[in-house]
Each structure stands twice: as C-alpha cells, then as structure tokens.
PDB file of N, CA and C in Angstrom:
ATOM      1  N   UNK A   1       6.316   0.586 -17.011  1.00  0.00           N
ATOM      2  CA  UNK A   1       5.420   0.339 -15.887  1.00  0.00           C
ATOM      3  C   UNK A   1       6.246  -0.189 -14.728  1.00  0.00           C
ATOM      4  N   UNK A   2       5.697   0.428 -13.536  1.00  0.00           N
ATOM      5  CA  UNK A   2       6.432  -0.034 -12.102  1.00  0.00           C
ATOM      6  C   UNK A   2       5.126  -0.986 -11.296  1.00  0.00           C
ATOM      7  N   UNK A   3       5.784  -2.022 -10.412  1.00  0.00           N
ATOM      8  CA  UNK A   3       4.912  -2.208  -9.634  1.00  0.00           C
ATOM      9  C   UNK A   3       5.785  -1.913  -8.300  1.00  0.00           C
ATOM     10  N   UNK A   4       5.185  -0.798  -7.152  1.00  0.00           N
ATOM     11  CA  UNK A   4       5.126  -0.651  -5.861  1.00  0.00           C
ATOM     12  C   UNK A   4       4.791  -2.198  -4.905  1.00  0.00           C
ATOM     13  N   UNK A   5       5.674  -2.417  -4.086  1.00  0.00           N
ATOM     14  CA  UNK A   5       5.138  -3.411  -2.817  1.00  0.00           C
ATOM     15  C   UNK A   5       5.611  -2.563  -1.531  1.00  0.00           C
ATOM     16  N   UNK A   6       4.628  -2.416  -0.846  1.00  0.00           N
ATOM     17  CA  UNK A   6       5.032  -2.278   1.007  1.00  0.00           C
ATOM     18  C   UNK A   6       4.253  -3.653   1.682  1.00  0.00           C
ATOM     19  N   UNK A   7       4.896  -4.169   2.171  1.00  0.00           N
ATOM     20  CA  UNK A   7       5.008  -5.067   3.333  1.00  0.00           C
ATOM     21  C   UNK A   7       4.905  -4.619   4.691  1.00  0.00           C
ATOM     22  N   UNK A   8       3.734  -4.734   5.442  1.00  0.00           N
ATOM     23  CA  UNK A   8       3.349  -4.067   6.759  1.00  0.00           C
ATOM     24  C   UNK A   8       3.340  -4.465   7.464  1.00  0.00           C
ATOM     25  N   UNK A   9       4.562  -4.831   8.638  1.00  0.00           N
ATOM     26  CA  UNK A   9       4.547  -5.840   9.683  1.00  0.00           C
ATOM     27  C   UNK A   9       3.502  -6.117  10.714  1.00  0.00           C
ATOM     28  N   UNK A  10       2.346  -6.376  10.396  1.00  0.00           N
ATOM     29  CA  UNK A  10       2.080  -5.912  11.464  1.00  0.00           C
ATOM     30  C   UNK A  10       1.155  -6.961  12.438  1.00  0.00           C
ATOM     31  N   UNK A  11       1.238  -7.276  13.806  1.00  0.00           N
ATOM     32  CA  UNK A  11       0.358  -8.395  14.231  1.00  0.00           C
ATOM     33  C   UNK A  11      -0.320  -8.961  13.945  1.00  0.00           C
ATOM     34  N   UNK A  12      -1.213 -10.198  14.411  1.00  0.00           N
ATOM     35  CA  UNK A  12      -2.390 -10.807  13.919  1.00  0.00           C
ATOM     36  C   UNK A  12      -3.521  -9.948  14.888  1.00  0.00           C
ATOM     37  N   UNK A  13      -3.038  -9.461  15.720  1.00  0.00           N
ATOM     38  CA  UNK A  13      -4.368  -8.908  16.618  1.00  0.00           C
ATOM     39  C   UNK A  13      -4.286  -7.626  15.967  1.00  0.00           C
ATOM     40  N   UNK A  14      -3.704  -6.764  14.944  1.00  0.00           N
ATOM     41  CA  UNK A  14      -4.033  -4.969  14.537  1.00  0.00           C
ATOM     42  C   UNK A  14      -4.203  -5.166  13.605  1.00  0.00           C
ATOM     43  N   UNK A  15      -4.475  -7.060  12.388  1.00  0.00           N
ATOM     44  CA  UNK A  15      -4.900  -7.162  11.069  1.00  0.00           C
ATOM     45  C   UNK A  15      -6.107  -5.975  10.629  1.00  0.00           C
ATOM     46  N   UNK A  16      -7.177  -6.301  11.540  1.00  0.00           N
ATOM     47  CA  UNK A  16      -8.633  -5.911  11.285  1.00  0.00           C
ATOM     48  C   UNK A  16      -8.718  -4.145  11.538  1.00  0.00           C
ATOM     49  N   UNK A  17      -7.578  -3.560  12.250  1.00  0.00           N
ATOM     50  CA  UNK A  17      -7.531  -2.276  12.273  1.00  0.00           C
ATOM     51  C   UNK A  17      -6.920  -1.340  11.717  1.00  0.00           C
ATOM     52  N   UNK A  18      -5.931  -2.373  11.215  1.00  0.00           N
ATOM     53  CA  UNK A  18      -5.031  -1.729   9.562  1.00  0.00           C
ATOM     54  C   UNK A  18      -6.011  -1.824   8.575  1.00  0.00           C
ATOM     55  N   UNK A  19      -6.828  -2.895   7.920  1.00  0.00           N
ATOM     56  CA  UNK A  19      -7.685  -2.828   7.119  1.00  0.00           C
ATOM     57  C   UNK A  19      -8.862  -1.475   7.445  1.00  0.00           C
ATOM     58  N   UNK A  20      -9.150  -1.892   8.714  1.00  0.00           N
ATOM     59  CA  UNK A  20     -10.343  -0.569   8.969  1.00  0.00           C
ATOM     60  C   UNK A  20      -9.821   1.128   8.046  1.00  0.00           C
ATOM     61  N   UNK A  21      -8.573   0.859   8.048  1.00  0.00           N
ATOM     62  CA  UNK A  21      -8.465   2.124   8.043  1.00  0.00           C
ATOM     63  C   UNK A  21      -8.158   2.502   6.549  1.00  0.00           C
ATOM     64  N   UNK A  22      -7.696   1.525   6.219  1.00  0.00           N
ATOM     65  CA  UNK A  22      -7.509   1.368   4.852  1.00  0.00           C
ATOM     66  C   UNK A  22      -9.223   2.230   4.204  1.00  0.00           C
ATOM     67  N   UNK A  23      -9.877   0.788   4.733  1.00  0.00           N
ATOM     68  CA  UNK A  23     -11.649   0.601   4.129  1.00  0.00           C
ATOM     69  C   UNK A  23     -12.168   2.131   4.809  1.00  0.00           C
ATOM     70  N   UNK A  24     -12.126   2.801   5.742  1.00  0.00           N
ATOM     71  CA  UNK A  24     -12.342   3.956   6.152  1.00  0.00           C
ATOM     72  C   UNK A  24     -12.036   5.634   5.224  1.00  0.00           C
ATOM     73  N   UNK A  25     -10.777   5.231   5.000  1.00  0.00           N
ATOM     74  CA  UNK A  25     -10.309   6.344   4.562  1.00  0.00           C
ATOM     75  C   UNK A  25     -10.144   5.943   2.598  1.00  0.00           C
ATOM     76  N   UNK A  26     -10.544   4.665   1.996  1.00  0.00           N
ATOM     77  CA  UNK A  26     -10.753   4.431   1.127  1.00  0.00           C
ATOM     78  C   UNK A  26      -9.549   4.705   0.500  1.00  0.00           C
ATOM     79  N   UNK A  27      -8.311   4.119   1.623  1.00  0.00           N
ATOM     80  CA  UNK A  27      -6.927   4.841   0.670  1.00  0.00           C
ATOM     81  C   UNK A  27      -6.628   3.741  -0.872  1.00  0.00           C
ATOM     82  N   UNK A  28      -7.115   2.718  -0.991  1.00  0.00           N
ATOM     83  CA  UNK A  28      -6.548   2.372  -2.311  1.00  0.00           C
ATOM     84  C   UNK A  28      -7.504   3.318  -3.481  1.00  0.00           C
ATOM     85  N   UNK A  29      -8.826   3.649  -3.162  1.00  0.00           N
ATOM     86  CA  UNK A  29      -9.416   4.393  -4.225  1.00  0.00           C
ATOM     87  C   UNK A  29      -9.026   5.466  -4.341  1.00  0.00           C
ATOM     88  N   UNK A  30      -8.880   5.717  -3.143  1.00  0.00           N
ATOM     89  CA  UNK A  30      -8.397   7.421  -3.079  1.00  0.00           C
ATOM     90  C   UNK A  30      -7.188   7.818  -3.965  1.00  0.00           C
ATOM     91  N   UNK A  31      -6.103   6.536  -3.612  1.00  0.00           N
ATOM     92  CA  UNK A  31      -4.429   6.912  -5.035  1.00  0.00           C
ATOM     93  C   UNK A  31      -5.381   6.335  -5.960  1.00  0.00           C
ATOM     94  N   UNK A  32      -6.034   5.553  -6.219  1.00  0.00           N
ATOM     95  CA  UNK A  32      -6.433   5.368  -7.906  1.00  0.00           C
ATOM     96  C   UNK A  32      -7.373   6.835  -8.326  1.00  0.00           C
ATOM     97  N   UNK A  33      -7.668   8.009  -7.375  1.00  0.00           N
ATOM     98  CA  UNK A  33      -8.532   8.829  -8.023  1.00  0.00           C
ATOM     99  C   UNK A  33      -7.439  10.027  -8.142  1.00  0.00           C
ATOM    100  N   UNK A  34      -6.867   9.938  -7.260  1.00  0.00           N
ATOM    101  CA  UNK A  34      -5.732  11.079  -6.946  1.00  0.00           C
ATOM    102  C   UNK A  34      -4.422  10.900  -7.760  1.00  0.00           C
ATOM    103  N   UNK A  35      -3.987  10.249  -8.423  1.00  0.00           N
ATOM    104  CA  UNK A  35      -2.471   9.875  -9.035  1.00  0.00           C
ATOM    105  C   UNK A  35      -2.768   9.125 -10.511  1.00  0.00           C
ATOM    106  N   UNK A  36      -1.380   8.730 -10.516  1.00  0.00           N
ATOM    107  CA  UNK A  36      -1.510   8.032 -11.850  1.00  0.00           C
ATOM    108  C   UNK A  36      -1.732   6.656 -11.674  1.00  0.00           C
ATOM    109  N   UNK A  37      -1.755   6.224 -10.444  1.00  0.00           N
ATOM    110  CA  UNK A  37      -1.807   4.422 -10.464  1.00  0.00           C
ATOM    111  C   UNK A  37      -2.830   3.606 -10.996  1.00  0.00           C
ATOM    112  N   UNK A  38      -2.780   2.541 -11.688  1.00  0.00           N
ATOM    113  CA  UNK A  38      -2.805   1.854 -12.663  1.00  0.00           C
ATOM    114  C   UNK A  38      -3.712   0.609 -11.617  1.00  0.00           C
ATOM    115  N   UNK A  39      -3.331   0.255 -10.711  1.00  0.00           N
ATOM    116  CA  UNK A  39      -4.540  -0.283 -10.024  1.00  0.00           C
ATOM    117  C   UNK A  39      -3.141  -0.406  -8.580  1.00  0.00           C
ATOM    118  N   UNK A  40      -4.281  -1.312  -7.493  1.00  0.00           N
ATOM    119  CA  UNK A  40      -3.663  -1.606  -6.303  1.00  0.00           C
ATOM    120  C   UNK A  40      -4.599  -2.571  -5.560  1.00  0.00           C
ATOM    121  N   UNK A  41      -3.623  -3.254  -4.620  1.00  0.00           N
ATOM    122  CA  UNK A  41      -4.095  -4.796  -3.880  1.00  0.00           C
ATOM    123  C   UNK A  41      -3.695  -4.328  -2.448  1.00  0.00           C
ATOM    124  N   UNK A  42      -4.186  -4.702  -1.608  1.00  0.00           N
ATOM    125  CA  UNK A  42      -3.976  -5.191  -0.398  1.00  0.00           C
ATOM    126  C   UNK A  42      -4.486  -6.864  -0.513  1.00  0.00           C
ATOM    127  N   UNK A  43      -3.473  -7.020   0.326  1.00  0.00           N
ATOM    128  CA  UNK A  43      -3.651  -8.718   0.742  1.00  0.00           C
ATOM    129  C   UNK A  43      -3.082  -8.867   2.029  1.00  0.00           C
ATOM    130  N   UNK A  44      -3.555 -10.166   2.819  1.00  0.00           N
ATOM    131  CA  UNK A  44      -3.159 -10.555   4.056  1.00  0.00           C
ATOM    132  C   UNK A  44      -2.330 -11.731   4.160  1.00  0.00           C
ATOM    133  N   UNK A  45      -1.957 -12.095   4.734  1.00  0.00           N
ATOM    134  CA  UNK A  45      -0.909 -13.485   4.651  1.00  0.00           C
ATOM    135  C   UNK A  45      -1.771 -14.426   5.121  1.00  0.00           C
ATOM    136  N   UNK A  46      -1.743 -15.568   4.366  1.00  0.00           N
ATOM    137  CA  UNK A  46      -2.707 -16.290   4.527  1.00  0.00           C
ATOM    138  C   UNK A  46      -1.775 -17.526   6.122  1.00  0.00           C
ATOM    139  N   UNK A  47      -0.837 -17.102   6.291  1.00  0.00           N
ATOM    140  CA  UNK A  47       0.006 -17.825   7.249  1.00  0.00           C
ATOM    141  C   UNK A  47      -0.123 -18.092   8.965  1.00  0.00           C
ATOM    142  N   UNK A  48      -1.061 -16.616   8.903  1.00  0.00           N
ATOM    143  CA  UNK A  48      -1.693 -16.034  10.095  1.00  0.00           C
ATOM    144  C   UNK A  48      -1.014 -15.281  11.125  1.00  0.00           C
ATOM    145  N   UNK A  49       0.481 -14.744  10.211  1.00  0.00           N
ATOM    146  CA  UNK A  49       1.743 -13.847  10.860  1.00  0.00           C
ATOM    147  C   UNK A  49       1.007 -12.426  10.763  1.00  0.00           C
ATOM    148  N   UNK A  50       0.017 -12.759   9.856  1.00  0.00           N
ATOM    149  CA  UNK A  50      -0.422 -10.845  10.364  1.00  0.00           C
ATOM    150  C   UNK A  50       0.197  -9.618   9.158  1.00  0.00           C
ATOM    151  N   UNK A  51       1.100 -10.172   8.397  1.00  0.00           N
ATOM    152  CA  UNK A  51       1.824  -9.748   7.648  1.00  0.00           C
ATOM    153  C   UNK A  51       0.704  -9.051   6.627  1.00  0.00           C
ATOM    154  N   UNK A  52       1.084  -7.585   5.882  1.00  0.00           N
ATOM    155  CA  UNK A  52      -0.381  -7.206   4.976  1.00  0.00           C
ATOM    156  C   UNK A  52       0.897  -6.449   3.736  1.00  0.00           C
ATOM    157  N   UNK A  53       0.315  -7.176   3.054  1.00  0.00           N
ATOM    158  CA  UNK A  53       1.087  -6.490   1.264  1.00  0.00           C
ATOM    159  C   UNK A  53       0.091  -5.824   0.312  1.00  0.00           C
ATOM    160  N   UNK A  54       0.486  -4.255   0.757  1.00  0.00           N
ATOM    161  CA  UNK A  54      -0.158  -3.433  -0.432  1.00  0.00           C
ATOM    162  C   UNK A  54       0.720  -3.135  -1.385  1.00  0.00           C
ATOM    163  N   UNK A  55       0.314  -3.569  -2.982  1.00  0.00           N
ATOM    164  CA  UNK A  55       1.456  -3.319  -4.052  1.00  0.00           C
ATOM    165  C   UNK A  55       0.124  -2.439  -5.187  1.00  0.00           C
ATOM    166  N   UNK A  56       0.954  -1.655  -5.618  1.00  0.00           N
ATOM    167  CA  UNK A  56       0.231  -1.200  -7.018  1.00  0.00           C
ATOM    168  C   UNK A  56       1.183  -1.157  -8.321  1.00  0.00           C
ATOM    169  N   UNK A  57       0.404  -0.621  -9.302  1.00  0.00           N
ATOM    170  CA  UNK A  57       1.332  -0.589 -10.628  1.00  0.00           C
ATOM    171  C   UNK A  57       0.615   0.610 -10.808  1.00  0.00           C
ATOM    172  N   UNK A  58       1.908   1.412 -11.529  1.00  0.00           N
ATOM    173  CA  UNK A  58       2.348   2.636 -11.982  1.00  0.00           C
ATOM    174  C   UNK A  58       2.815   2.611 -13.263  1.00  0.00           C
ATOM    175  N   UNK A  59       2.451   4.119 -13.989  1.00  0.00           N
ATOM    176  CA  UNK A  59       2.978   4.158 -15.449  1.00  0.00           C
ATOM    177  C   UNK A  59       4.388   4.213 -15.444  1.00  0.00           C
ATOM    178  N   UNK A  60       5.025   4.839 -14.176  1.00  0.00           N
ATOM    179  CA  UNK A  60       6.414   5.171 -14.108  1.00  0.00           C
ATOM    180  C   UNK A  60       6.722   5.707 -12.803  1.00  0.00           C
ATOM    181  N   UNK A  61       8.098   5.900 -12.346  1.00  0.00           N
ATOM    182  CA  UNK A  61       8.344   6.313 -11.089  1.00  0.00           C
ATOM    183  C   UNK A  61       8.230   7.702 -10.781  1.00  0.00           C
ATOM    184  N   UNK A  62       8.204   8.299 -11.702  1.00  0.00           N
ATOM    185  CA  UNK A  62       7.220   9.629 -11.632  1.00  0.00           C
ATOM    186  C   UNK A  62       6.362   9.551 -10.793  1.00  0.00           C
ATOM    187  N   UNK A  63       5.138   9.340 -11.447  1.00  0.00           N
ATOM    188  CA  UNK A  63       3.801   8.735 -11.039  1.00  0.00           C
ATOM    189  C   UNK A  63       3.760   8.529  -9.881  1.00  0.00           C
ATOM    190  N   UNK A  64       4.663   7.550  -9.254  1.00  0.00           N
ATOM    191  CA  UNK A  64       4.711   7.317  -8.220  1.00  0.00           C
ATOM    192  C   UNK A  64       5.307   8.076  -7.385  1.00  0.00           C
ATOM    193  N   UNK A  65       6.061   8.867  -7.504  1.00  0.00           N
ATOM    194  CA  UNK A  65       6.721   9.763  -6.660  1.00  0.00           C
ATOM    195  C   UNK A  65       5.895  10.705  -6.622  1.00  0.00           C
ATOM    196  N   UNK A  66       4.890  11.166  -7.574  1.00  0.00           N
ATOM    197  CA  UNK A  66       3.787  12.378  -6.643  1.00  0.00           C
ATOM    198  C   UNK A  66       2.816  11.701  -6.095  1.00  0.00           C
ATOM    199  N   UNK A  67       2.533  10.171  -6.100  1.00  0.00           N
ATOM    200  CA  UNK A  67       1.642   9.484  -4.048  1.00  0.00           C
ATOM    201  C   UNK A  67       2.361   9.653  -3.279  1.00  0.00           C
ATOM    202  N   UNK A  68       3.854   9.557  -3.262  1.00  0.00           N
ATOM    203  CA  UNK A  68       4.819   9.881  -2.564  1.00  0.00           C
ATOM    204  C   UNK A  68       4.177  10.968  -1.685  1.00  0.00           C
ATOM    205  N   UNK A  69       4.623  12.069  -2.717  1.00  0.00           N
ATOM    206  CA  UNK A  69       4.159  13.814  -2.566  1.00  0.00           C
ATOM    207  C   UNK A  69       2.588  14.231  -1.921  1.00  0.00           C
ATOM    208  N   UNK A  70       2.147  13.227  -2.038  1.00  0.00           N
ATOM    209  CA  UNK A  70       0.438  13.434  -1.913  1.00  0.00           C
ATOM    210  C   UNK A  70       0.100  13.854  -0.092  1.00  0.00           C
ATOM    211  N   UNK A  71      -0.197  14.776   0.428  1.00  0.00           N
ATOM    212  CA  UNK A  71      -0.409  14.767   1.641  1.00  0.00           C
ATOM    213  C   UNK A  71      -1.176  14.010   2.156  1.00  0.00           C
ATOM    214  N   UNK A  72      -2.302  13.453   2.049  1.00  0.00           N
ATOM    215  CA  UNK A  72      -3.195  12.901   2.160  1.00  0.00           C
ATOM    216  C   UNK A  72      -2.412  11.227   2.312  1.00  0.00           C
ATOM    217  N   UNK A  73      -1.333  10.949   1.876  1.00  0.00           N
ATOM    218  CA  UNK A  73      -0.662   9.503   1.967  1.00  0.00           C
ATOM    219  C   UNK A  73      -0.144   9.912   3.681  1.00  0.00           C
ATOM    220  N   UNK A  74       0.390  11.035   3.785  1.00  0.00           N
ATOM    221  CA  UNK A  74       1.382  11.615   5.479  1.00  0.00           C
ATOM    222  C   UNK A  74       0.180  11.302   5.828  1.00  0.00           C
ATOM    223  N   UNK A  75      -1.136  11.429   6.324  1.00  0.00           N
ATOM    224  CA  UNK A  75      -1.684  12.343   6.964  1.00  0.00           C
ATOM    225  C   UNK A  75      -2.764  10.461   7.527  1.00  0.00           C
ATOM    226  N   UNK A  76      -2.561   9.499   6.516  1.00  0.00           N
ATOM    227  CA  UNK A  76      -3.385   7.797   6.821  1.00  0.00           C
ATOM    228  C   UNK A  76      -1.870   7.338   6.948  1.00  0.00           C
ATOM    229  N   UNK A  77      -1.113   8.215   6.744  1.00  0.00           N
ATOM    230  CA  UNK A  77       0.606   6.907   7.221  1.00  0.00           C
ATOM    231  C   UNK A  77       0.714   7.161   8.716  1.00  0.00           C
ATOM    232  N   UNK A  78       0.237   8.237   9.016  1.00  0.00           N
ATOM    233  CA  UNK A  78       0.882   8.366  10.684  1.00  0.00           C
ATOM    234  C   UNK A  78      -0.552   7.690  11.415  1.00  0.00           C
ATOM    235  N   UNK A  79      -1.592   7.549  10.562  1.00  0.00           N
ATOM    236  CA  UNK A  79      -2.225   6.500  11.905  1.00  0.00           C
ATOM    237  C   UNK A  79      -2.200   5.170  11.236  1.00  0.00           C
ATOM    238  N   UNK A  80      -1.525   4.531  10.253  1.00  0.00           N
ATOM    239  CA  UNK A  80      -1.549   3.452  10.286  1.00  0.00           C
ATOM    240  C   UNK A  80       0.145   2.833  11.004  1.00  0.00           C
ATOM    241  N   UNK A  81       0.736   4.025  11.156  1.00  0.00           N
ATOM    242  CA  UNK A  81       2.306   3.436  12.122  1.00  0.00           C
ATOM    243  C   UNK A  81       1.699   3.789  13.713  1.00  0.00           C
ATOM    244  N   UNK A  82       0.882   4.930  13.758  1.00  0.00           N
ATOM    245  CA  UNK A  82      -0.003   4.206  15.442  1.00  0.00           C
ATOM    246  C   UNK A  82      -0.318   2.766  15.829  1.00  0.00           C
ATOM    247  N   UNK A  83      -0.970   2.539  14.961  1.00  0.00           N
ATOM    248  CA  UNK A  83      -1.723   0.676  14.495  1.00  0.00           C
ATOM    249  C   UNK A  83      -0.292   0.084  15.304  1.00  0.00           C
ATOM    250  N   UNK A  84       0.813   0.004  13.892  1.00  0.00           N
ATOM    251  CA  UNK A  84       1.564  -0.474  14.132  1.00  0.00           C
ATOM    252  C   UNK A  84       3.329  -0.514  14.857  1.00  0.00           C
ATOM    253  N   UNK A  85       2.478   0.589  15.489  1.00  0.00           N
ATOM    254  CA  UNK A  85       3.226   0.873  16.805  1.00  0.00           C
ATOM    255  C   UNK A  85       4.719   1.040  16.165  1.00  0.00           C
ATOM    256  N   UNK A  86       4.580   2.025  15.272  1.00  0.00           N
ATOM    257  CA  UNK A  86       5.956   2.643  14.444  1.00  0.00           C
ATOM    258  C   UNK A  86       6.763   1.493  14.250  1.00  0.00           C
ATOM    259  N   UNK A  87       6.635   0.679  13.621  1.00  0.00           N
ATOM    260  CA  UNK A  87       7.241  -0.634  12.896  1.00  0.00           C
ATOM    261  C   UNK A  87       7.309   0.042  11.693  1.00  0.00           C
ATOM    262  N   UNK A  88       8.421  -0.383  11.330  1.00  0.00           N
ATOM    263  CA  UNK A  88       8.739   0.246   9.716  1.00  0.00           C
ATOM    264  C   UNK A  88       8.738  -0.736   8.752  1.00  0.00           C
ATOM    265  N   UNK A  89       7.519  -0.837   7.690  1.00  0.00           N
ATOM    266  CA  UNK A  89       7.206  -1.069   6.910  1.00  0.00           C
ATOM    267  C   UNK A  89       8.869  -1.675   5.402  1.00  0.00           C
ATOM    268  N   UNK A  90       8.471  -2.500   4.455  1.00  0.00           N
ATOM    269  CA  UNK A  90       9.574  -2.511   3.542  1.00  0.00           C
ATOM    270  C   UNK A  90       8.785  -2.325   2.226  1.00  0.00           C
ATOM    271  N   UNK A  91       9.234  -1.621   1.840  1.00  0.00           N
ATOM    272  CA  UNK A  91       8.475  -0.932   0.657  1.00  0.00           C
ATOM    273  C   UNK A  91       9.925  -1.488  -0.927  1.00  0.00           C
ATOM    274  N   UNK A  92       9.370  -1.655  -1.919  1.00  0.00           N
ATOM    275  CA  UNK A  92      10.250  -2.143  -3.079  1.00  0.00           C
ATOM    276  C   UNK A  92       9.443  -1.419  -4.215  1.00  0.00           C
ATOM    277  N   UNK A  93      10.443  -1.236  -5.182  1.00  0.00           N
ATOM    278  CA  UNK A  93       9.864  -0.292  -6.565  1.00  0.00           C
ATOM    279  C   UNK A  93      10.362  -1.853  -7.736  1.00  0.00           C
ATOM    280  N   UNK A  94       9.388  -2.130  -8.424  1.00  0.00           N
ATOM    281  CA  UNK A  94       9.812  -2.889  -9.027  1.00  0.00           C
ATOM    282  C   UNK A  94       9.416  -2.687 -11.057  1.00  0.00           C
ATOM    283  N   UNK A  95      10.434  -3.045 -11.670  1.00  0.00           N
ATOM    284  CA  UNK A  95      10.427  -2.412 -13.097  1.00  0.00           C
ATOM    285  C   UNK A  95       9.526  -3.927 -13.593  1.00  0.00           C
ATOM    286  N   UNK A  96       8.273  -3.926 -14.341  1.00  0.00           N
ATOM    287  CA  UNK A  96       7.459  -4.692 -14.843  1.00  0.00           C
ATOM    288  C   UNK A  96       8.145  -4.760 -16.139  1.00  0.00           C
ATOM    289  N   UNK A  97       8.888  -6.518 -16.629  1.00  0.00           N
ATOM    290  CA  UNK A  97       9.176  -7.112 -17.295  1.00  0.00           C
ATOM    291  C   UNK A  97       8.141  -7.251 -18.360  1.00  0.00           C
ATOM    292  N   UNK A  98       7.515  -8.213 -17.944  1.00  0.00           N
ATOM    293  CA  UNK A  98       6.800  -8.966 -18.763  1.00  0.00           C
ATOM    294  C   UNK A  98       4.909  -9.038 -17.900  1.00  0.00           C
ATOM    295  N   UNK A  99       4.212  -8.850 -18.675  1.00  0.00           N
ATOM    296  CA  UNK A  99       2.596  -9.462 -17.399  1.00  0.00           C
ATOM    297  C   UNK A  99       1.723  -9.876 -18.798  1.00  0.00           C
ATOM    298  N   UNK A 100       0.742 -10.624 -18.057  1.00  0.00           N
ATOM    299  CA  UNK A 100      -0.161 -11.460 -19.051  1.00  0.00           C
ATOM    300  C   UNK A 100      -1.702 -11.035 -17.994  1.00  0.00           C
ATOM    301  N   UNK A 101      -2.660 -11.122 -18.859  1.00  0.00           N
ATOM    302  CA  UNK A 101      -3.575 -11.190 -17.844  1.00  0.00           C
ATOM    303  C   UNK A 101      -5.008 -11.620 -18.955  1.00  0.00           C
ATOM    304  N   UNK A 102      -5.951 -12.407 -18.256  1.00  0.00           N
ATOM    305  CA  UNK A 102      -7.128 -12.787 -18.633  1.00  0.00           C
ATOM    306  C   UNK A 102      -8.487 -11.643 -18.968  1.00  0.00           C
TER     307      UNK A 102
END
C-alpha cells in the first residue's frame, strides 16, 4: 500500500474556490469510483496560510499511476492551477509501513 500527498499552495483568499471545485466536480469520489484508490482526504491548514493537502492510499503505484493516466484528473488539474495561478503543487508517493485504525 502507497499513500499519495499533494500539497496545494494556495492563498487564503482561493481556499473556498479550490474546494468549490473539488465539491463540484466531486474529484475525490470520482478517483474512488474511477481507480483503485483505497480512500482520500482533503484538508486545510488549520494555520490560515491557505495551504490544502489532498493525500490518498493506494494498493500500489500501479494503481496510482492509471489516476495519473485518467483524463478526467488533466482536464480538473488545469482549472484548479487557474485557481492557483499555475503554482506548482508538491506531490510525494509514500510506501505505508505500518497503520492502525479504529
């Protein structure tokens, strides 16, 4: 299992219009209906930098490399780098050690 993080730089004033679009185009349901992912988060920084971390978990980097492939990821990436005024995002692939959960 992988967990995906992108980190989305993006203002405190384009918070509510990165989410819109998210909640619009229903992109976290949409990779959980379309791919293999295993679930996914968006979160906001509670700091008030504006900062937004979408991470998911994946069976493998496979998996993840056809959301990669998915057109439909091109097609909500080029208006969410409108939003954020082509700021480039930091995205990390990370290999899941160990997880516990309730």
């Amino acid at each position: 299992m992988i967990r995906t993080t992108l980190v989305l730089p993006a203002s405190p004033d384009v918070v509510d219009a990165v989410i819109g679009v998210y909640n619009e185009h229903d992109i976290l349901q949409y990779s959980l209906d379309n791919s293999e992912a295993v679930a996914s988060e968006l979160s906001v920084a509670t700091d008030g930098s504006g900062a937004i971390l979408v991470t998911a978990v994946w069976p493998s980097t496979e998996a993840y490399q056809g959301w990669l492939d998915n057109p439909e990821r091109e097609r909500t990436g080029t208006i969410l780098r409108e939003l954020l005024k082509d700021a480039v995002g930091v995205g990390q692939t990370w290999k899941i050690d160990q997880s516990v959960s309730k």
